[in-house]
Structures are given as structure tokens and as C-alpha cells.
Protein backbone atom coordinates (compact mmCIF):
# COMPACT_ATOMS: atom_id res chain seq x y z
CA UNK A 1 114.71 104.88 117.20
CA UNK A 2 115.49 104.08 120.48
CA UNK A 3 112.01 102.56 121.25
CA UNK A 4 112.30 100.48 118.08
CA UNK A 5 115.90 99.13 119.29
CA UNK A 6 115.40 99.01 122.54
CA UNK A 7 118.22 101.26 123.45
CA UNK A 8 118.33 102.54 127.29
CA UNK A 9 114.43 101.70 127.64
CA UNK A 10 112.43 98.62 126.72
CA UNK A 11 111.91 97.85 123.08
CA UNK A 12 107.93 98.96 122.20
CA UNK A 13 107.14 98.99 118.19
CA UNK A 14 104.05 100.41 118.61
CA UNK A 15 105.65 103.61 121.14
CA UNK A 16 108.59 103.92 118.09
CA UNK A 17 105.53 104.14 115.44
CA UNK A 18 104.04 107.03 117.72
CA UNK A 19 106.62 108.99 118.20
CA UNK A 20 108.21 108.44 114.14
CA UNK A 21 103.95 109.74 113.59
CA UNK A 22 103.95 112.71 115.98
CA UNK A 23 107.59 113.88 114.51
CA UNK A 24 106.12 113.30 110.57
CA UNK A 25 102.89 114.91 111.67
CA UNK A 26 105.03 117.45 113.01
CA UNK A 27 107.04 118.52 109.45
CA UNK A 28 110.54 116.28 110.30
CA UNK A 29 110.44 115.29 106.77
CA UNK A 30 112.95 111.83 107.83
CA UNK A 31 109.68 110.61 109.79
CA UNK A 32 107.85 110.41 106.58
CA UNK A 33 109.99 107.28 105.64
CA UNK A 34 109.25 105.48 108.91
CA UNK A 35 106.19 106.36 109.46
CA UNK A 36 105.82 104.53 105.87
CA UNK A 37 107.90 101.85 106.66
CA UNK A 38 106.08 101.12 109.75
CA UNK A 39 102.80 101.22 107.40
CA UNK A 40 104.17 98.92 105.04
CA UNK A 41 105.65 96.49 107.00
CA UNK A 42 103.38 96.48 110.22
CA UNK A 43 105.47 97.15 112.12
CA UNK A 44 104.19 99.09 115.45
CA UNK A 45 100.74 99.58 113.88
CA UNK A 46 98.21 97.86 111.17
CA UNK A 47 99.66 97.44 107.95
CA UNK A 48 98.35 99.31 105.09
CA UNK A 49 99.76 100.14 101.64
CA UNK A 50 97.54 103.25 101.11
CA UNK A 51 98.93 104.83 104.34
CA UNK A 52 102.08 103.81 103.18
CA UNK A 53 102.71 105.47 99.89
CA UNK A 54 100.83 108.60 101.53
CA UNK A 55 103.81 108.80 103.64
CA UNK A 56 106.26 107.35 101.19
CA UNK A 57 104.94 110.17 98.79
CA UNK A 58 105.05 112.98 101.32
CA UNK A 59 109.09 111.80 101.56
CA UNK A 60 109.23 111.73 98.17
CA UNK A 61 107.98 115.24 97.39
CA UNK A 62 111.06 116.38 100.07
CA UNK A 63 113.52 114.74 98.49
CA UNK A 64 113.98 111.67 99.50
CA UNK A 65 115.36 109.52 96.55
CA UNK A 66 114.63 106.58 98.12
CA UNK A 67 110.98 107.32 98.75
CA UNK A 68 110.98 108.28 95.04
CA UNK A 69 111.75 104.59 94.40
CA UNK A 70 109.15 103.40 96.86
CA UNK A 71 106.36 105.49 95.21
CA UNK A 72 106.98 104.59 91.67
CA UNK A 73 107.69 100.94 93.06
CA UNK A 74 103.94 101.14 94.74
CA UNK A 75 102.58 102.60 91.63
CA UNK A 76 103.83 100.17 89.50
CA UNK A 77 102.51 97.08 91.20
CA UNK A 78 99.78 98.77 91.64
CA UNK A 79 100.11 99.11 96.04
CA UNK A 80 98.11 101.62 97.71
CA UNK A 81 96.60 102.42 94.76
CA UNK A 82 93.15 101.61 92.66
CA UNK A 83 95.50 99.96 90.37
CA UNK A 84 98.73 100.24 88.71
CA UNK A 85 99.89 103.26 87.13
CA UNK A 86 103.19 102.69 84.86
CA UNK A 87 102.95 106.28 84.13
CA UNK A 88 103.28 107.47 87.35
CA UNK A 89 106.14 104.76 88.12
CA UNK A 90 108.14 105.78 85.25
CA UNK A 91 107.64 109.60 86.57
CA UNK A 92 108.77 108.60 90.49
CA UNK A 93 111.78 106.04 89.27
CA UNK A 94 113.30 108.86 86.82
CA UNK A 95 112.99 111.31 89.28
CA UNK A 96 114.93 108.70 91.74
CA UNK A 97 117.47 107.66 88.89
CA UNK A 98 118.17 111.03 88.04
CA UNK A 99 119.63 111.40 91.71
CA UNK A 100 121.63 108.33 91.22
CA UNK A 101 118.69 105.64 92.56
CA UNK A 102 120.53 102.69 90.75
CA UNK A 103 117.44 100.06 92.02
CA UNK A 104 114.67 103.39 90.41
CA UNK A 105 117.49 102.91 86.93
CA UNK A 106 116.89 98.97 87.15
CA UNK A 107 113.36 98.96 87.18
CA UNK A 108 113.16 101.93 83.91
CA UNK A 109 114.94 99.44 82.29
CA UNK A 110 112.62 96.33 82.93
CA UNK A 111 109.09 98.83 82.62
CA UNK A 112 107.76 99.04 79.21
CA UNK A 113 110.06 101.83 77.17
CA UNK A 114 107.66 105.52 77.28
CA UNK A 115 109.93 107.97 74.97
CA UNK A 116 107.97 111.11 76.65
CA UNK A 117 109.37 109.55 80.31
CA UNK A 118 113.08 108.63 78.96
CA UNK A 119 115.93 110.12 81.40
């Protein structure tokens, strides 16, 4: 982070994007989500939603209940993706709700109602 902030050295986005890569690439499963984030917002390198629910989804499948919003959030607007997927969503945002996600509980409640996907 400290290449992102700038802290002790000068600030370089694209060194911070690097080294968040070379530390997901290297199984430090919190690099997934910034090497996602940096994906998804552009930050340090191109921008691309596929790369970004890759990573997003590799987070997700470690635990991280926030990336379990982001990948149901991708799949329902259809992000990174052929197109959308509600059944996927539903899957990532009650996986994230059941770990107490309230923003993954929100969105259940505005998706179309799936009985087989119910919390």
C-alpha cells in the first residue's frame, strides 16, 4: 500500500498494482481484492471487468464476504460476464448475507424472489 499512498517513497499506481499482482499471484489471498479493485477501477493498470471478477471471485472462494458481494454484484449486472446471471448473484449475495454482508441482504431483497436460493 505504500506505493499506492505514497508513504516513505513516491506515490506510483501502476508499481502498487504490481506488487498487489505478484503477492495475489503469489497465494496472499488479501491481494485478490486489490488486484480486483485495481481491475475495476483502473487504477495502476487497464480497466477490465472480466479480470476483475476473476480476482474478485478468487477472493470470494477464500472467504472474503465482501468479494462475495462483488461477484454476485458483477453477475447480476451482468460485468465481466457474457451476460447477467441472477442465479449466480442470488448464490454469491446469500453466501455474503449469510456472513452478515448487509449491502449482499439489500440486494436479495430487491432481485427477483428464487425459493430454491432463499437464506
Amino acid at each position: 500500500r505504500m506505493y499506492e499512498s505514497g508513504l516513505g517513497t513516491s506515490p506510483s499506481l501502476e508499481k502498487a498494482f504490481q506488487h498487489y499482482l505478484q503477492a495475489a499471484q503469489g497465494g496472499e489471498t488479501q491481494a485478490h481484492s486489490s488486484v480486483a479493485w485495481c481491475y475495476q477501477s483502473g487504477q495502476g493498470v487497464g480497466e477490465s471487468a472480466e479480470r476483475a471478477l476473476h480476482w474478485y471471485l478468487k477472493a470470494a472462494e477464500s472467504g472474503d464476504v465482501n468479494a462475495m458481494c462483488k461477484v454476485g454484484q458483477y453477475h447480476e449486472e451482468g460485468r465481466g460476464t457474457p451476460s447477467a446471471d441472477l442465479d449466480a448473484a442470488h448464490f454469491w449475495y446469500n453466501r455474503a448475507a449469510r456472513q452478515g454482508n448487509q449491502k449482499a441482504l439489500d440486494r436479495l431483497t430487491s432481485l427477483p424472489f428464487k425459493a430454491s436460493s432463499f437464506l
